[in-house]
Protein backbone atom coordinates (compact mmCIF):
# COMPACT_ATOMS: atom_id res chain seq x y z
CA UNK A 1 -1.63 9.13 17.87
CA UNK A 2 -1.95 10.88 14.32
CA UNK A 3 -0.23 8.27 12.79
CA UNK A 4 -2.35 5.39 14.38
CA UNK A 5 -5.38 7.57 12.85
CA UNK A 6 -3.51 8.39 9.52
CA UNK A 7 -3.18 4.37 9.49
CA UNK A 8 -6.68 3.88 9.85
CA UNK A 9 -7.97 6.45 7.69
CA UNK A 10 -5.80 4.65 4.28
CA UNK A 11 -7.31 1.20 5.47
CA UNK A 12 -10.93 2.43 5.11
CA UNK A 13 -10.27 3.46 1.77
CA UNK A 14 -9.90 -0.71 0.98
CA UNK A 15 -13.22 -0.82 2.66
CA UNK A 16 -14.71 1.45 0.69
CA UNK A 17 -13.29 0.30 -2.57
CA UNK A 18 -15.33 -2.82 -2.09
CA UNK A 19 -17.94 -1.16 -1.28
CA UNK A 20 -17.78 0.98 -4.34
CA UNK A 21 -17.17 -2.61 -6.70
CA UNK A 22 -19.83 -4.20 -5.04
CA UNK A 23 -22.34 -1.00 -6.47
CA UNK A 24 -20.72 -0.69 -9.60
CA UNK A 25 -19.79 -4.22 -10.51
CA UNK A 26 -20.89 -3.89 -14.50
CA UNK A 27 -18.73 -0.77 -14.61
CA UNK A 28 -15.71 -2.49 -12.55
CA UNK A 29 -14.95 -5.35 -15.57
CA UNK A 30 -14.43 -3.11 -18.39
CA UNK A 31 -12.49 -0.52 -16.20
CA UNK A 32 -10.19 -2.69 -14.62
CA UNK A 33 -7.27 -2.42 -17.07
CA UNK A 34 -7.78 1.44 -15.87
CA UNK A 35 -7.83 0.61 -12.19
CA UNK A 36 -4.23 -1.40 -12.51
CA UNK A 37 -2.24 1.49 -13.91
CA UNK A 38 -3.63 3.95 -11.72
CA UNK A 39 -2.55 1.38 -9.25
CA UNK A 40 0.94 1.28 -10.47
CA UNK A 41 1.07 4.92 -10.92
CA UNK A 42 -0.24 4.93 -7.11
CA UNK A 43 3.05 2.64 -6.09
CA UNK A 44 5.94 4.23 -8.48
CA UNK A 45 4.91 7.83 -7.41
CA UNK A 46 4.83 6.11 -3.66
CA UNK A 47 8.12 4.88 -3.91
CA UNK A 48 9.91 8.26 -5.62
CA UNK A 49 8.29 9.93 -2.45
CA UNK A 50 10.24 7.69 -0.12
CA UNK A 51 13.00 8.14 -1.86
CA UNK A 52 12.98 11.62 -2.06
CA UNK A 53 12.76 12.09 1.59
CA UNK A 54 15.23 9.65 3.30
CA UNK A 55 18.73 8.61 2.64
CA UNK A 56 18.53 5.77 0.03
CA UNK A 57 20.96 2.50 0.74
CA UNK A 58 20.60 0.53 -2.32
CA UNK A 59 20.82 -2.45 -0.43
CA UNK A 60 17.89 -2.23 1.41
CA UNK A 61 15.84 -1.25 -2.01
CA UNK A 62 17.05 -4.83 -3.11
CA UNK A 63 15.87 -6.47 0.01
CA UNK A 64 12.33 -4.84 -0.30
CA UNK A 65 12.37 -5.63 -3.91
CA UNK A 66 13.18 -9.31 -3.31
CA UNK A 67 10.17 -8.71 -0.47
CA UNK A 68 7.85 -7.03 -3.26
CA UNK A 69 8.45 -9.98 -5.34
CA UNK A 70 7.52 -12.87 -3.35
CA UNK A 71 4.21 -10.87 -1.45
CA UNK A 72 2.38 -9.28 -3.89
CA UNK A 73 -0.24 -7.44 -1.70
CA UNK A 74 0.42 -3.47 -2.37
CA UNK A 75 -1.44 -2.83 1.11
CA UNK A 76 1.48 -4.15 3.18
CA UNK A 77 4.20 -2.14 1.74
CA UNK A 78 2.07 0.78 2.66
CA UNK A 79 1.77 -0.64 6.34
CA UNK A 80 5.78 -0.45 6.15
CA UNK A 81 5.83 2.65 4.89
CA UNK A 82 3.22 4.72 7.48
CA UNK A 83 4.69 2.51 10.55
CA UNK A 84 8.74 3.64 9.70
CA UNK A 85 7.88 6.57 8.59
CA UNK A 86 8.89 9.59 11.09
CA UNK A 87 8.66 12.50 9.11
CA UNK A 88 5.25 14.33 9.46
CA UNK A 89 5.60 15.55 5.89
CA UNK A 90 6.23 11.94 4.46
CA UNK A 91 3.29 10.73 7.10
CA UNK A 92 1.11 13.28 5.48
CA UNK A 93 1.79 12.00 1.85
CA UNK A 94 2.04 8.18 2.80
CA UNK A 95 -1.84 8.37 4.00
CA UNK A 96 -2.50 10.28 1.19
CA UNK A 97 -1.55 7.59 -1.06
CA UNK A 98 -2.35 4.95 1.47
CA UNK A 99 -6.20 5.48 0.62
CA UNK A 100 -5.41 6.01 -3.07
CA UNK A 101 -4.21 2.55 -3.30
CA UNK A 102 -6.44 1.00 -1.32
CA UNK A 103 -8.81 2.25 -2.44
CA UNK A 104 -7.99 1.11 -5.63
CA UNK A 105 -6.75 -2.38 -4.51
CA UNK A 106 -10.24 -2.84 -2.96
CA UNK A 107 -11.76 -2.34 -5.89
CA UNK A 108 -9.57 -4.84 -7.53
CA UNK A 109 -9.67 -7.56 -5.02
CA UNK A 110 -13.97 -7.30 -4.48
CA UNK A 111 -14.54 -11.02 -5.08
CA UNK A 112 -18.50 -12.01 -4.59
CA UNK A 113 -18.88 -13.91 -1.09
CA UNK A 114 -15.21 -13.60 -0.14
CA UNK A 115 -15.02 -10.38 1.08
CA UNK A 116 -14.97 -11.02 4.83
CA UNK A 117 -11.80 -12.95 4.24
CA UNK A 118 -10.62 -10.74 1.78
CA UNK A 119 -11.05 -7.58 4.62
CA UNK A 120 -8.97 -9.83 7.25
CA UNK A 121 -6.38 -11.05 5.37
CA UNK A 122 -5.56 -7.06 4.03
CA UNK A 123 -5.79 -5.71 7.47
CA UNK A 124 -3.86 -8.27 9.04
CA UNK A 125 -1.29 -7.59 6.43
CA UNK A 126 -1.62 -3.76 6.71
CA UNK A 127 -1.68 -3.83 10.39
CA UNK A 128 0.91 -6.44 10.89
CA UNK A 129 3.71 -4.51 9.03
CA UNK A 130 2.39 -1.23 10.52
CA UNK A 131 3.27 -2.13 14.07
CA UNK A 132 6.19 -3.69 13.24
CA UNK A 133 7.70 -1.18 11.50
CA UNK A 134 5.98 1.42 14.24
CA UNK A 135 7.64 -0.77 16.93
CA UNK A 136 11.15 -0.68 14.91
CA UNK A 137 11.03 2.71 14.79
CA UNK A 138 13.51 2.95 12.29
CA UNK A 139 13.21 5.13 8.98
CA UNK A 140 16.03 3.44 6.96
CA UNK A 141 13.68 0.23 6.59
CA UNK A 142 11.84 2.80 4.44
CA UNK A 143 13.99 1.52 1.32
CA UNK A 144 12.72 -1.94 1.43
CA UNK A 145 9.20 -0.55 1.46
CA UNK A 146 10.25 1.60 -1.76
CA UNK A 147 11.60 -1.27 -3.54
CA UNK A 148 8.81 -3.17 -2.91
CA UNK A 149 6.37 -0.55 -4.38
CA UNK A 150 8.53 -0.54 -7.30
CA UNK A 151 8.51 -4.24 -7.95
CA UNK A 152 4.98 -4.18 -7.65
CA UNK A 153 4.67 -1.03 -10.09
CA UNK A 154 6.86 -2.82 -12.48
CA UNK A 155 5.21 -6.22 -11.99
CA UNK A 156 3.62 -7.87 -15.47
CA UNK A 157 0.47 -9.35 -14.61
């Protein structure tokens, strides 16, 4: 049950990034270059979280990575990482950063009339890999969230 509500709690923080773009939209365009490193700062310091709590199989990195590189929404590697996660320590940092990110990927991705379709396309991203991964149960699939972060971190855009 605290994970469903740690889940919920790093989705609202997309909400209320484009809430905050849509009040602030002359100070959004000159501060985006900003808002994309803190976003990759956000993802690497994700990822080296991950890592540093579970056992790392370099093959499952790669398969995230490959993952990362073809779906380039940051929001659902955070659904894969609070659904497999099972550690409440890991849990506790993964919301953290959770609303970090989304909060700074709804800031991003504010796009004027499109934000009802922005909204479900993020949560059914989020929420789709959450209860998968929740359903899965299974804490090793943690690496392929991890190396998607970092191709996402790493990403030139």
């Amino acid at each position: 049950m605290i994970k469903e509500l740690v889940a919920i709690i790093g989705f609202i923080g997309f909400l209320i990034g484009i809430i905050i773009a849509g009040k602030t939209q002359e100070e959004v365009k000159p501060g985006r270059k900003y808002l994309k490193v803190a976003k990759r700062a956000i993802l690497l310091l994700s990822a080296l979280v991950i890592l540093n709590y579970i056992q790392v199989y370099f093959w499952l990195i790669l398969a995230g990575a490959m993952i990362g590189y073809f779906l380039r929404r940051a929001i659902t590697y955070y659904g894969m990482a609070l659904g497999g996660a099972s550690i409440a320590a890991l849990t506790n940092w993964l919301g953290a950063f959770t609303f970090l990110s989304a909060l700074v990927e709804g800031t991003l991705e504010r796009k004027q009339g499109k934000n009802g379709k922005t909204i479900l396309i993020a949560a059914a991203l989020f929420f789709g890999t959450y209860i998968t991964f929740r359903i899965l149960n299974m804490e090793v699939l943690l690496n392929a969230a991890a190396g998607a972060m970092l191709v996402e971190a790493f990403r030139k855009k």
